[in-house]
PDB file of N, CA and C in Angstrom:
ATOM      1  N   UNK A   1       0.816  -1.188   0.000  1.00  0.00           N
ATOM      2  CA  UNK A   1       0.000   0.000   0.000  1.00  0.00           C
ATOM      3  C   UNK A   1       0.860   1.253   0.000  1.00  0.00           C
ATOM      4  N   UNK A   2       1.954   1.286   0.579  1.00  0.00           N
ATOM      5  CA  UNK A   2       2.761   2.387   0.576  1.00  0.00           C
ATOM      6  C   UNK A   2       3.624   2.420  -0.635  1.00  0.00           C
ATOM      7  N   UNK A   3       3.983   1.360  -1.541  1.00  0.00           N
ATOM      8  CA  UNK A   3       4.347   2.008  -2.756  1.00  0.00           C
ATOM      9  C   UNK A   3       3.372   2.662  -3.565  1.00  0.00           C
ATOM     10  N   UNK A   4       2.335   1.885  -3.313  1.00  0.00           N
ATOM     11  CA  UNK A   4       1.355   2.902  -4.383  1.00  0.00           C
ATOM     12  C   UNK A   4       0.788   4.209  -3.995  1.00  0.00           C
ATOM     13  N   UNK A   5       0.598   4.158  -2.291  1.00  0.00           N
ATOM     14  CA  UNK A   5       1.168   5.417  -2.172  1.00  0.00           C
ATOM     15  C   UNK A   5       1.766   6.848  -2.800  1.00  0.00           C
ATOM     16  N   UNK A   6       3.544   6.288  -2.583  1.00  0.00           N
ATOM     17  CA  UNK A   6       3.733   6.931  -3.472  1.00  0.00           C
ATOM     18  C   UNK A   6       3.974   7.342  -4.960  1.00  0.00           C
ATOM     19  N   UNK A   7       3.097   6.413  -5.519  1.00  0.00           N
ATOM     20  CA  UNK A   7       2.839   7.185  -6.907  1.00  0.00           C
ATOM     21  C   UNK A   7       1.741   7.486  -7.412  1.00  0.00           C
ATOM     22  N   UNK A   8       1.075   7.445  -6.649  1.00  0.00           N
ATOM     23  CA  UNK A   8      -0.339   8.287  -6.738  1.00  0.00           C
ATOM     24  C   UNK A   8      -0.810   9.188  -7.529  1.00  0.00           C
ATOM     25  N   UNK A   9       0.255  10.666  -7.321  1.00  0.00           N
ATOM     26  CA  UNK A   9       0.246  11.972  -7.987  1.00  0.00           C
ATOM     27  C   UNK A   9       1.480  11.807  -8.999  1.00  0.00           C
ATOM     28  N   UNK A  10       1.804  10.849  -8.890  1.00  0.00           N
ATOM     29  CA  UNK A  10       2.799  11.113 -10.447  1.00  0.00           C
ATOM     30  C   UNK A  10       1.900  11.280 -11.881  1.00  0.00           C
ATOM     31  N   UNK A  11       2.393  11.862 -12.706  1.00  0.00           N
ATOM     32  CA  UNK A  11       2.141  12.032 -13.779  1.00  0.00           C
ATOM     33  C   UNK A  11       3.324  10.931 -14.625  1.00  0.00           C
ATOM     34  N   UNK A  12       2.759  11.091 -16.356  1.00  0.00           N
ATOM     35  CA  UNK A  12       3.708  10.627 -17.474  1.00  0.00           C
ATOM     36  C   UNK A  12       4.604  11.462 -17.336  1.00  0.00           C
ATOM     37  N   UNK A  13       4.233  12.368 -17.023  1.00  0.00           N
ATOM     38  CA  UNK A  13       5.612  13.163 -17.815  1.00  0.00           C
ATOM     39  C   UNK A  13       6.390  13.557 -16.269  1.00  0.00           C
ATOM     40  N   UNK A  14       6.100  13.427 -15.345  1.00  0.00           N
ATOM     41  CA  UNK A  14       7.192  13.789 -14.322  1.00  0.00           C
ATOM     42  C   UNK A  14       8.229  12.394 -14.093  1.00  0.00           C
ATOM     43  N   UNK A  15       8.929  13.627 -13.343  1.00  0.00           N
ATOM     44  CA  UNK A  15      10.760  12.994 -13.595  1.00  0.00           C
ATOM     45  C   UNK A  15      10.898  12.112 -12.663  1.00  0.00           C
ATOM     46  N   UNK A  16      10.457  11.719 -11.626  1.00  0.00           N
ATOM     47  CA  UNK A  16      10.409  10.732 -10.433  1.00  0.00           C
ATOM     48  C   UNK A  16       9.537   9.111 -11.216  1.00  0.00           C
ATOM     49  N   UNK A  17       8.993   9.711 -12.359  1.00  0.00           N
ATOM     50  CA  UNK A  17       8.424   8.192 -12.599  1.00  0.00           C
ATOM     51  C   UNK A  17       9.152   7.008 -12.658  1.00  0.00           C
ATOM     52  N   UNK A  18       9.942   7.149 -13.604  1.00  0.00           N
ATOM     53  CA  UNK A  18      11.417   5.827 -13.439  1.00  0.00           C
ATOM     54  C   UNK A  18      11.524   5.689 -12.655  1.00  0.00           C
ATOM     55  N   UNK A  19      12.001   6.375 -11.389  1.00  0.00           N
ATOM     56  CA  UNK A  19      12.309   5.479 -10.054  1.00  0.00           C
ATOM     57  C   UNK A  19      10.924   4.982  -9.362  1.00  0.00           C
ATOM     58  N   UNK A  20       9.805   5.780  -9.379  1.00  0.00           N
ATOM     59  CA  UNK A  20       8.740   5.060  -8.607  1.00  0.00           C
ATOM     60  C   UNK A  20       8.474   3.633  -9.344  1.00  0.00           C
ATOM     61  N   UNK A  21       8.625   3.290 -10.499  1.00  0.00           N
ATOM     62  CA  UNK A  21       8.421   2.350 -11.065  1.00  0.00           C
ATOM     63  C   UNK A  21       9.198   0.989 -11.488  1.00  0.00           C
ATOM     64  N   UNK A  22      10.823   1.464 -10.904  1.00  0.00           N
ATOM     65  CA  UNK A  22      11.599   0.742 -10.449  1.00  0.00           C
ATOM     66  C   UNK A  22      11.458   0.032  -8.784  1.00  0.00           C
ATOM     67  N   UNK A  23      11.174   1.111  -8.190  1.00  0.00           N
ATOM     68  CA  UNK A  23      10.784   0.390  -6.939  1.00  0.00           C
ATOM     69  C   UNK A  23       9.194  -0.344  -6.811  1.00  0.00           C
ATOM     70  N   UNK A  24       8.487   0.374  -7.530  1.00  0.00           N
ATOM     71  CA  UNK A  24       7.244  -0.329  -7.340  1.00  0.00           C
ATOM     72  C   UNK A  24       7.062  -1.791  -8.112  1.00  0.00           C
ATOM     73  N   UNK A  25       8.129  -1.886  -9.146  1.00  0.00           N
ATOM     74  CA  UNK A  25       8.406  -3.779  -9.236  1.00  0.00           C
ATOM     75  C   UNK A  25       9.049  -3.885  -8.543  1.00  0.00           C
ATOM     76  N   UNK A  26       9.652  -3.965  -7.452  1.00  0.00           N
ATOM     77  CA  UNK A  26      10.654  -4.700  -6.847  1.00  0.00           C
ATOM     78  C   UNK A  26       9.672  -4.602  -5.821  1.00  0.00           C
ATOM     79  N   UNK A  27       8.355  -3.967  -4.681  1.00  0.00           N
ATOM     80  CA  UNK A  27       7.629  -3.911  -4.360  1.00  0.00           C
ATOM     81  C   UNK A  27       6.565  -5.098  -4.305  1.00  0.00           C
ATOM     82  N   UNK A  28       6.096  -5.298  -5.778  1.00  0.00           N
ATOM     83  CA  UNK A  28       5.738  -6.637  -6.423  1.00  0.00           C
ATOM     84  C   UNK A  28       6.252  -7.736  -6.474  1.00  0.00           C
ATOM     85  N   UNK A  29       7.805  -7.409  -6.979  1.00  0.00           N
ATOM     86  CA  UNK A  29       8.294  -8.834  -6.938  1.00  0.00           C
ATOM     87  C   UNK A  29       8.133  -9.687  -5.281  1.00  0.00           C
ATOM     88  N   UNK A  30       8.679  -8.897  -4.160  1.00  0.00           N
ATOM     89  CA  UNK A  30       8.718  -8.856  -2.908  1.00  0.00           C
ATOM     90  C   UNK A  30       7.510  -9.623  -2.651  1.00  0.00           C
ATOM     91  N   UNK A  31       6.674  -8.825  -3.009  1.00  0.00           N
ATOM     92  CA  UNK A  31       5.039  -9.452  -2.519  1.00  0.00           C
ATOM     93  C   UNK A  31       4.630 -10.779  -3.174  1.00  0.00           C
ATOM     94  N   UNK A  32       5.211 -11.162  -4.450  1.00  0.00           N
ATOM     95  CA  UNK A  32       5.132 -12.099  -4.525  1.00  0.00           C
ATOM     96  C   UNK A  32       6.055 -13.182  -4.227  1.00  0.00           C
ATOM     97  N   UNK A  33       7.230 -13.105  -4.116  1.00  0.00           N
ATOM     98  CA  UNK A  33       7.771 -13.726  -3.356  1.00  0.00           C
ATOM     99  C   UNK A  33       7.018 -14.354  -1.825  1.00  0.00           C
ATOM    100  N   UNK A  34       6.357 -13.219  -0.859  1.00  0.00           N
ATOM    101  CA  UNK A  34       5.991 -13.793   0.147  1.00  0.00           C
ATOM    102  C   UNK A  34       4.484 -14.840  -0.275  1.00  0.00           C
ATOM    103  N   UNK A  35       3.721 -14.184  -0.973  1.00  0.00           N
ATOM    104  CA  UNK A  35       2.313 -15.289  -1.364  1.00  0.00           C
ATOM    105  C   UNK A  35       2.945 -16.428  -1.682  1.00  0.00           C
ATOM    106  N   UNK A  36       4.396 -16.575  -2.837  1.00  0.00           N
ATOM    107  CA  UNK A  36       4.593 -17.882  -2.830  1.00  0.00           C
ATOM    108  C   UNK A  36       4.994 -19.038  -1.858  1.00  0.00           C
ATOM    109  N   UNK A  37       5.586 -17.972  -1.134  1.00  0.00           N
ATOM    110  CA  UNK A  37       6.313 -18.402   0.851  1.00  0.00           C
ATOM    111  C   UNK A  37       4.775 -18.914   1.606  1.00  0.00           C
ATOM    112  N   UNK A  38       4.195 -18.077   1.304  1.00  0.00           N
ATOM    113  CA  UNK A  38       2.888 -18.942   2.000  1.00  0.00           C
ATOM    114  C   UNK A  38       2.233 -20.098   2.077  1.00  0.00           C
ATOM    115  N   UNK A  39       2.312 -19.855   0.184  1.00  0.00           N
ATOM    116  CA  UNK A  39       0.983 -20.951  -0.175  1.00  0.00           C
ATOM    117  C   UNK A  39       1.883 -22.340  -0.084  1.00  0.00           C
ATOM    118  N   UNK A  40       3.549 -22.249  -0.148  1.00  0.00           N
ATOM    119  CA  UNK A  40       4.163 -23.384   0.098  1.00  0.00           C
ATOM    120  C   UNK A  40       4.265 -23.582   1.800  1.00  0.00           C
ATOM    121  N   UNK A  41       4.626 -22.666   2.710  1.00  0.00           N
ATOM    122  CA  UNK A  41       3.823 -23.386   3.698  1.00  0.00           C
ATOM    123  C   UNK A  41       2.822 -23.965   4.527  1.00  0.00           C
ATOM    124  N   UNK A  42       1.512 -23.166   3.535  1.00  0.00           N
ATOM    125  CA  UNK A  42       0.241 -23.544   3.742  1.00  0.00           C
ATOM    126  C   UNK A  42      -0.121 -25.232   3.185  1.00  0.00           C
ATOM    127  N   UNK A  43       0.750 -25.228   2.412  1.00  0.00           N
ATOM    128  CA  UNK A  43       0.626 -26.613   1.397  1.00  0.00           C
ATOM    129  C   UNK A  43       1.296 -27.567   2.163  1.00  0.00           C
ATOM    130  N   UNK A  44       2.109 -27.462   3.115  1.00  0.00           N
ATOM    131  CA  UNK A  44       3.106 -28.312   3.705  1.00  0.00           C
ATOM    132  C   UNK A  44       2.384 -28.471   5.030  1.00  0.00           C
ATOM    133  N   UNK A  45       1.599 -27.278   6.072  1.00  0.00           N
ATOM    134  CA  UNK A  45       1.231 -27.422   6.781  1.00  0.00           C
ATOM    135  C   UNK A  45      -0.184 -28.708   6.673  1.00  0.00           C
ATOM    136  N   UNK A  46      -0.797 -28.196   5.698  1.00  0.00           N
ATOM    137  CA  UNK A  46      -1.791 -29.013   5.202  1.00  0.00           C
ATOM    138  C   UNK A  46      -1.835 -30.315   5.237  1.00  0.00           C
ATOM    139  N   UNK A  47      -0.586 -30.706   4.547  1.00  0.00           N
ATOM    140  CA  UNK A  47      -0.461 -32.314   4.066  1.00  0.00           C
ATOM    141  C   UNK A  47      -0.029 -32.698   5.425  1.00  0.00           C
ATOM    142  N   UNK A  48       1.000 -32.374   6.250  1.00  0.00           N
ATOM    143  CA  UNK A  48       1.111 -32.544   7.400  1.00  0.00           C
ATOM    144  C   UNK A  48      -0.279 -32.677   8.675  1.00  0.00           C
ATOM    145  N   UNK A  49      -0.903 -31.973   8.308  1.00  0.00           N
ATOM    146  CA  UNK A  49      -2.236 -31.808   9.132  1.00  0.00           C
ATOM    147  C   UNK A  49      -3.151 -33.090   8.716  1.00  0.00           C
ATOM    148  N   UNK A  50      -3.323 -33.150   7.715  1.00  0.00           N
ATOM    149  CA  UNK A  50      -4.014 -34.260   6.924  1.00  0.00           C
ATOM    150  C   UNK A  50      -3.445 -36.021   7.216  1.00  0.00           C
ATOM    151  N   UNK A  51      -1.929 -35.510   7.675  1.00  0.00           N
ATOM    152  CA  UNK A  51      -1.209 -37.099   7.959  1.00  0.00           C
ATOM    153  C   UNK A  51      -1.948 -37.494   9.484  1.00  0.00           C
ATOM    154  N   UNK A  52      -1.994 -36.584  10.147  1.00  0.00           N
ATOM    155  CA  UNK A  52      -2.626 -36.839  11.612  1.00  0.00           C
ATOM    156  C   UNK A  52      -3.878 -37.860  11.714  1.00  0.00           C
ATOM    157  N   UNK A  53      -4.460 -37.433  10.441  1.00  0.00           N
ATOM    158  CA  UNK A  53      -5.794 -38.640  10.508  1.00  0.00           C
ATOM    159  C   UNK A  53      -5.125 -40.147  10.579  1.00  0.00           C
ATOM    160  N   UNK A  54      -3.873 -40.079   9.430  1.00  0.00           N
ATOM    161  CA  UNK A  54      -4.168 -42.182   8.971  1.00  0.00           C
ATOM    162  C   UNK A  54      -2.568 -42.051   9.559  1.00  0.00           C
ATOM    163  N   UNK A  55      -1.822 -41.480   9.940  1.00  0.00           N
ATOM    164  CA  UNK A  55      -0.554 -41.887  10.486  1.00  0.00           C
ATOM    165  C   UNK A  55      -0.312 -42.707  11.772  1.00  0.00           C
ATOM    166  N   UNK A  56       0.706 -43.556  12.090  1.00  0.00           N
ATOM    167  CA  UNK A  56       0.918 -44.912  12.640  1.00  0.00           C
ATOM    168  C   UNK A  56       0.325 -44.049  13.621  1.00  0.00           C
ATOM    169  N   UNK A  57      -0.603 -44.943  15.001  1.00  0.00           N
ATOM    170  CA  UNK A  57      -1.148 -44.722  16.606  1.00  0.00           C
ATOM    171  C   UNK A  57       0.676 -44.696  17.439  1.00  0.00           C
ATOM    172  N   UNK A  58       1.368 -44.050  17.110  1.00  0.00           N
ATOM    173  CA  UNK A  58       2.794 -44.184  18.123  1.00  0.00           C
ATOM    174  C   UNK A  58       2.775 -42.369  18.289  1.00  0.00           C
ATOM    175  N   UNK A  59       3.589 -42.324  19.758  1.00  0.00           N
ATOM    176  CA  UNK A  59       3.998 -40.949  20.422  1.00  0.00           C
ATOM    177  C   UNK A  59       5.071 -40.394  19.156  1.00  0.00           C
ATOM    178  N   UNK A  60       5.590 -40.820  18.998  1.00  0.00           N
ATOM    179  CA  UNK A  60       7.202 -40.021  18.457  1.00  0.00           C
ATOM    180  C   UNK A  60       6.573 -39.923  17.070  1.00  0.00           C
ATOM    181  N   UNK A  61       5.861 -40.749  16.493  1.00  0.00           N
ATOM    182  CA  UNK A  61       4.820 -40.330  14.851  1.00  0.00           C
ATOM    183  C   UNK A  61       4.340 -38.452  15.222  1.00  0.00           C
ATOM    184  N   UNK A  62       3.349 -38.665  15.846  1.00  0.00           N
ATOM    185  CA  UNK A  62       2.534 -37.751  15.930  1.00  0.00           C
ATOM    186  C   UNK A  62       3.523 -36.271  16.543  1.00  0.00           C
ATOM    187  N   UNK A  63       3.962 -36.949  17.201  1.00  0.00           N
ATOM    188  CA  UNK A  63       5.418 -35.777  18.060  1.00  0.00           C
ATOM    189  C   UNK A  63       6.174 -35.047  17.184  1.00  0.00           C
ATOM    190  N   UNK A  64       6.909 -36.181  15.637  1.00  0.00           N
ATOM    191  CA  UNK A  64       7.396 -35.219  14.910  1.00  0.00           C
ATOM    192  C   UNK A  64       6.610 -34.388  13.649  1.00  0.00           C
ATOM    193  N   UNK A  65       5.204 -34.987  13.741  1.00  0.00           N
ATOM    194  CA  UNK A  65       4.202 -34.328  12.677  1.00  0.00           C
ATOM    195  C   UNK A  65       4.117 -32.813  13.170  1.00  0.00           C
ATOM    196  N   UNK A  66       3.857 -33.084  14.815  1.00  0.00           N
ATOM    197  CA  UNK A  66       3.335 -31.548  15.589  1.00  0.00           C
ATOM    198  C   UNK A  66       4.422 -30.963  15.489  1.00  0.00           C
ATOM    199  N   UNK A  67       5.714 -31.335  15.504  1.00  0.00           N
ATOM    200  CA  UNK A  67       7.202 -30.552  15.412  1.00  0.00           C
ATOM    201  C   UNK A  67       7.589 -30.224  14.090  1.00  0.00           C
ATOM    202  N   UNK A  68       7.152 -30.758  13.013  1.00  0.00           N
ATOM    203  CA  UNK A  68       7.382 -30.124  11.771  1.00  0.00           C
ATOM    204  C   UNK A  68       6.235 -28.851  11.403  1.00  0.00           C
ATOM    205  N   UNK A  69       4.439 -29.147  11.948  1.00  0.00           N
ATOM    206  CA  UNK A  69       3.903 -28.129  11.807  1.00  0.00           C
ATOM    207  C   UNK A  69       4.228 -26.587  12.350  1.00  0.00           C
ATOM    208  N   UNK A  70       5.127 -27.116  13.810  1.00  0.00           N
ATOM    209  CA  UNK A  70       5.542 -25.890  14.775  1.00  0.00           C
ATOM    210  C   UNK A  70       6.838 -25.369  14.054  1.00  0.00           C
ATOM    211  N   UNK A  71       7.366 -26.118  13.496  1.00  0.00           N
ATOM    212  CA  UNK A  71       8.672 -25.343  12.762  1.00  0.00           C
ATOM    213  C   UNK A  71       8.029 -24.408  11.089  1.00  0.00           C
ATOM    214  N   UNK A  72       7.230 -25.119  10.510  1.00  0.00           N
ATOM    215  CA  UNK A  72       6.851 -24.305   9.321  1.00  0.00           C
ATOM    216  C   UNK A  72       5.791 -23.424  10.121  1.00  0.00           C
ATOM    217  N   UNK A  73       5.397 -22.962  11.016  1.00  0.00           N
ATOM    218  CA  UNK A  73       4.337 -22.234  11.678  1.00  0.00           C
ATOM    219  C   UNK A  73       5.752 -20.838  12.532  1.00  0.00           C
ATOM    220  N   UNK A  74       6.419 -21.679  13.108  1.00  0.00           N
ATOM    221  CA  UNK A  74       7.703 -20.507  13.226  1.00  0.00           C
ATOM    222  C   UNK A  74       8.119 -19.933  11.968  1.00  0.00           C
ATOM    223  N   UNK A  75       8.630 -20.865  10.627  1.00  0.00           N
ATOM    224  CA  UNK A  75       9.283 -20.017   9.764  1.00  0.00           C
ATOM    225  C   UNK A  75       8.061 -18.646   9.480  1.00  0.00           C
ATOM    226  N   UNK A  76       6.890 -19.214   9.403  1.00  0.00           N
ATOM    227  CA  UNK A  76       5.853 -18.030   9.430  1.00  0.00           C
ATOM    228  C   UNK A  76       6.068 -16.607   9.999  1.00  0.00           C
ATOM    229  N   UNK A  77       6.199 -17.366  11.242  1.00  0.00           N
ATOM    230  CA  UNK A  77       6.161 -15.714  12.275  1.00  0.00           C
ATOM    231  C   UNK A  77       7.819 -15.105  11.834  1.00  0.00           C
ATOM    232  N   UNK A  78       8.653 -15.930  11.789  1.00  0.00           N
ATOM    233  CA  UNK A  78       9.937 -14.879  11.429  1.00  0.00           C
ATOM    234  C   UNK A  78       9.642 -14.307  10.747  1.00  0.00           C
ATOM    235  N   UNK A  79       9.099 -14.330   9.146  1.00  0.00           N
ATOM    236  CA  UNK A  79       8.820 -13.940   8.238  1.00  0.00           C
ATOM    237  C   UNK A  79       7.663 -12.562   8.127  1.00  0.00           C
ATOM    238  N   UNK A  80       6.743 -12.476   9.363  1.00  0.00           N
ATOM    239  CA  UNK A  80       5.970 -10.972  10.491  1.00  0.00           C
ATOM    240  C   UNK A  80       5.135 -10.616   9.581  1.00  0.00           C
ATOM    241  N   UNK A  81       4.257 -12.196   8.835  1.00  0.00           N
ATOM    242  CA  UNK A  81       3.126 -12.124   8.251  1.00  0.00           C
ATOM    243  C   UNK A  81       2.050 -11.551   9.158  1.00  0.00           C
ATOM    244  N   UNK A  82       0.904 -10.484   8.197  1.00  0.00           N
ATOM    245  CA  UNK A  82      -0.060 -10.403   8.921  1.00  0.00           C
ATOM    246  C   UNK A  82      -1.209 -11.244   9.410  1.00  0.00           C
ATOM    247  N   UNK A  83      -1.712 -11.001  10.663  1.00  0.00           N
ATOM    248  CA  UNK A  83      -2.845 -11.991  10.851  1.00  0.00           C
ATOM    249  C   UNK A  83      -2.542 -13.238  11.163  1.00  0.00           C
ATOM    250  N   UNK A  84      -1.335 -14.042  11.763  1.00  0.00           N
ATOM    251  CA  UNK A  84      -0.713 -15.278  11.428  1.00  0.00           C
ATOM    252  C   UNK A  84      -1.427 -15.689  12.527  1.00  0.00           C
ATOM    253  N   UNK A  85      -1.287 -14.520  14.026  1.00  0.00           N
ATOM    254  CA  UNK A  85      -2.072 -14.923  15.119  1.00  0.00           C
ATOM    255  C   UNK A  85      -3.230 -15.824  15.141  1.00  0.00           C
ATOM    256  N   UNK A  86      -4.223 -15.340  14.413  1.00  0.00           N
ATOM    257  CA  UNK A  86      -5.448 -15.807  13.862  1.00  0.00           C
ATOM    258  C   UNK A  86      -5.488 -16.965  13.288  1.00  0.00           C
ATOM    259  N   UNK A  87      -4.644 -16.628  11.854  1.00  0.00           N
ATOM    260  CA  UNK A  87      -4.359 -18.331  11.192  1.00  0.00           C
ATOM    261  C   UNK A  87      -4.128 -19.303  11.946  1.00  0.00           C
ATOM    262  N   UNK A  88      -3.062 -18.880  13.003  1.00  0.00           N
ATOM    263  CA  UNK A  88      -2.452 -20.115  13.713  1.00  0.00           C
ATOM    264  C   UNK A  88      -3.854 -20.811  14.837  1.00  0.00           C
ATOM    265  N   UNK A  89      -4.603 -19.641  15.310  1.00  0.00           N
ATOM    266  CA  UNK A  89      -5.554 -19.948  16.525  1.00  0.00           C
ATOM    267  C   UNK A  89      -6.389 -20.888  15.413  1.00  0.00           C
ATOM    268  N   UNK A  90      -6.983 -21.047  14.161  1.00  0.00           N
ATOM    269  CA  UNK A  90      -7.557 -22.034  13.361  1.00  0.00           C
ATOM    270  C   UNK A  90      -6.974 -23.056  13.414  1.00  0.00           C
ATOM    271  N   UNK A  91      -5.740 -22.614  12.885  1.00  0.00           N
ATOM    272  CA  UNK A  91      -5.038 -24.019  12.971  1.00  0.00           C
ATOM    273  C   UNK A  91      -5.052 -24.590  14.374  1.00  0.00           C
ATOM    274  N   UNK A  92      -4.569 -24.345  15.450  1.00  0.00           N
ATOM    275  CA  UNK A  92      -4.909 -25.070  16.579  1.00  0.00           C
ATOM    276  C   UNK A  92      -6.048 -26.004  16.476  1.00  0.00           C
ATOM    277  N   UNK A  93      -7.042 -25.194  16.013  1.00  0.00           N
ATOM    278  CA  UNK A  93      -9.056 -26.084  16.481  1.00  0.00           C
ATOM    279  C   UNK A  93      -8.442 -27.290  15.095  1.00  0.00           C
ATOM    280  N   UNK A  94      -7.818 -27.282  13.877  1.00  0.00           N
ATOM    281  CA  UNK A  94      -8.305 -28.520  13.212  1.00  0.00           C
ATOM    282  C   UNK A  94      -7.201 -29.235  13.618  1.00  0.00           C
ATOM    283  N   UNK A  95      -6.009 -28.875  14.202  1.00  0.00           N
ATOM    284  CA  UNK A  95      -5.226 -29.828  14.594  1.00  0.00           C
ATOM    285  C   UNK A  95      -5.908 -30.256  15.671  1.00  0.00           C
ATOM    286  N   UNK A  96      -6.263 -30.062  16.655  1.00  0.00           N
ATOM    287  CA  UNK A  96      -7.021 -30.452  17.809  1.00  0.00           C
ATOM    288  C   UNK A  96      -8.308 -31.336  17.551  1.00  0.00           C
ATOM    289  N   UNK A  97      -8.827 -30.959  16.513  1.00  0.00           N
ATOM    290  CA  UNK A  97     -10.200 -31.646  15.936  1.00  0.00           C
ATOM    291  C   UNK A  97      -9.904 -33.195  15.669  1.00  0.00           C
ATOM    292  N   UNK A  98      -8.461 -33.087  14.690  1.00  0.00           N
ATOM    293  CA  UNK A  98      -7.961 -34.544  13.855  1.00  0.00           C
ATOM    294  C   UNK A  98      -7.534 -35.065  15.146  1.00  0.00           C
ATOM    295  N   UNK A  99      -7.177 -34.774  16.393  1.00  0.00           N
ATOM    296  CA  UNK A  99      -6.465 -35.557  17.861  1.00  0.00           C
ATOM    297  C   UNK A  99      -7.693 -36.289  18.177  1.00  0.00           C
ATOM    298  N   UNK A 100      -8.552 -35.187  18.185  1.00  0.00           N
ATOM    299  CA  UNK A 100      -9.823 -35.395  19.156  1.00  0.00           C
ATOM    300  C   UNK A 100     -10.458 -36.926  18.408  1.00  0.00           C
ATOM    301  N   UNK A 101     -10.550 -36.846  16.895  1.00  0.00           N
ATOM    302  CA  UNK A 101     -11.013 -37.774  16.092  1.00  0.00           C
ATOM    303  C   UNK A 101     -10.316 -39.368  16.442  1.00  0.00           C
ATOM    304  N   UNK A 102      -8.913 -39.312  16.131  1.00  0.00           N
ATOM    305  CA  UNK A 102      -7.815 -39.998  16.339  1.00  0.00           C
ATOM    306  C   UNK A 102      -8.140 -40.895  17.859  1.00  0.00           C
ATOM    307  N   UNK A 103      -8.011 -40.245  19.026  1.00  0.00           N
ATOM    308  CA  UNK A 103      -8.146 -40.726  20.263  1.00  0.00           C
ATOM    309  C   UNK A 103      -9.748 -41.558  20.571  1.00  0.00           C
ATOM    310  N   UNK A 104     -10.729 -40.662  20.005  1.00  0.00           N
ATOM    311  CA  UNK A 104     -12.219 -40.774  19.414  1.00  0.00           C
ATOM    312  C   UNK A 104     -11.997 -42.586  19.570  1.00  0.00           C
ATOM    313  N   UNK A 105     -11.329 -42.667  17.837  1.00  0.00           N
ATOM    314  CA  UNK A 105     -11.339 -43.746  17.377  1.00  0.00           C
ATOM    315  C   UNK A 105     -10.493 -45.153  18.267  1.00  0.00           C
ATOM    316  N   UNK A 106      -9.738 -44.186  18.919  1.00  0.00           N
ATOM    317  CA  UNK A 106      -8.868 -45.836  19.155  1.00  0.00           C
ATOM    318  C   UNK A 106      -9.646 -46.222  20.965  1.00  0.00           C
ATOM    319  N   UNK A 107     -10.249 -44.841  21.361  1.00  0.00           N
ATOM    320  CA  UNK A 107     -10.892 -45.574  22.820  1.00  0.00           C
ATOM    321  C   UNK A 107     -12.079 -46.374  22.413  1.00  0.00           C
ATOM    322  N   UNK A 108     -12.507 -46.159  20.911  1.00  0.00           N
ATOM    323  CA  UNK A 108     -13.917 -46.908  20.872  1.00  0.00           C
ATOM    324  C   UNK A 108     -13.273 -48.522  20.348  1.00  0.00           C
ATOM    325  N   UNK A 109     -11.988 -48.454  19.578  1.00  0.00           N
ATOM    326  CA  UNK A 109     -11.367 -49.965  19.371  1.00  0.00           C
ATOM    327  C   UNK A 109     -11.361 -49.807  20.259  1.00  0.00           C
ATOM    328  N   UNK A 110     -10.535 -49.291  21.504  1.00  0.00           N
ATOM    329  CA  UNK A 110     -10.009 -50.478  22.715  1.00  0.00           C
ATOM    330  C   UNK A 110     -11.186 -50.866  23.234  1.00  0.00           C
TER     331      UNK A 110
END
């Protein structure tokens, strides 16, 4: 929002355009760079989240599933995405949901 900002009041013919328009791709590129940072850890968190349903009933399974989600959920926050707070509080309820399911299932086998 703040590159476009500032070029708002530029005109064609003023002399600052080249540079606003040098920085305002590199602005873009930036931004896309991070959507792609996302949607690949959204994609990783996912499949990871999704293993929780059919992955082996053992502690150290599930231990390093939750430790790989908590490490791509950190690279997140280094990275001082907005709103992650939020994302992450979702993510909690369906990781918690697939436990809840999981445990569900194996007290009704035992």
């Amino acid at each position: 929002q703040e590159c476009i900002k500032e070029g708002i009041n530029l005109t064609w013919e003023g002399y600052r355009l080249e540079q606003f328009t040098l920085k305002f791709s590199e602005c873009i590129l930036n931004f896309q760079e991070k959507v792609d940072a996302v949607i690949h850890y959204t994609e990783q968190i996912g499949y990871l989240v999704n293993k929780l349903e059919s992955c082996e009933y053992d502690h150290s399974v599930f231990k390093q599933i939750l430790d790989d989600i908590q490490n791509l959920v950190g690279n997140l926050n280094l990275r001082s995405y907005t709103n992650l707070s939020r994302w992450v509080a979702e993510l909690n309820q369906v990781v918690e949901s697939h436990l809840m399911k999981r445990l569900s299932t194996a007290i009704n086998t035992w």
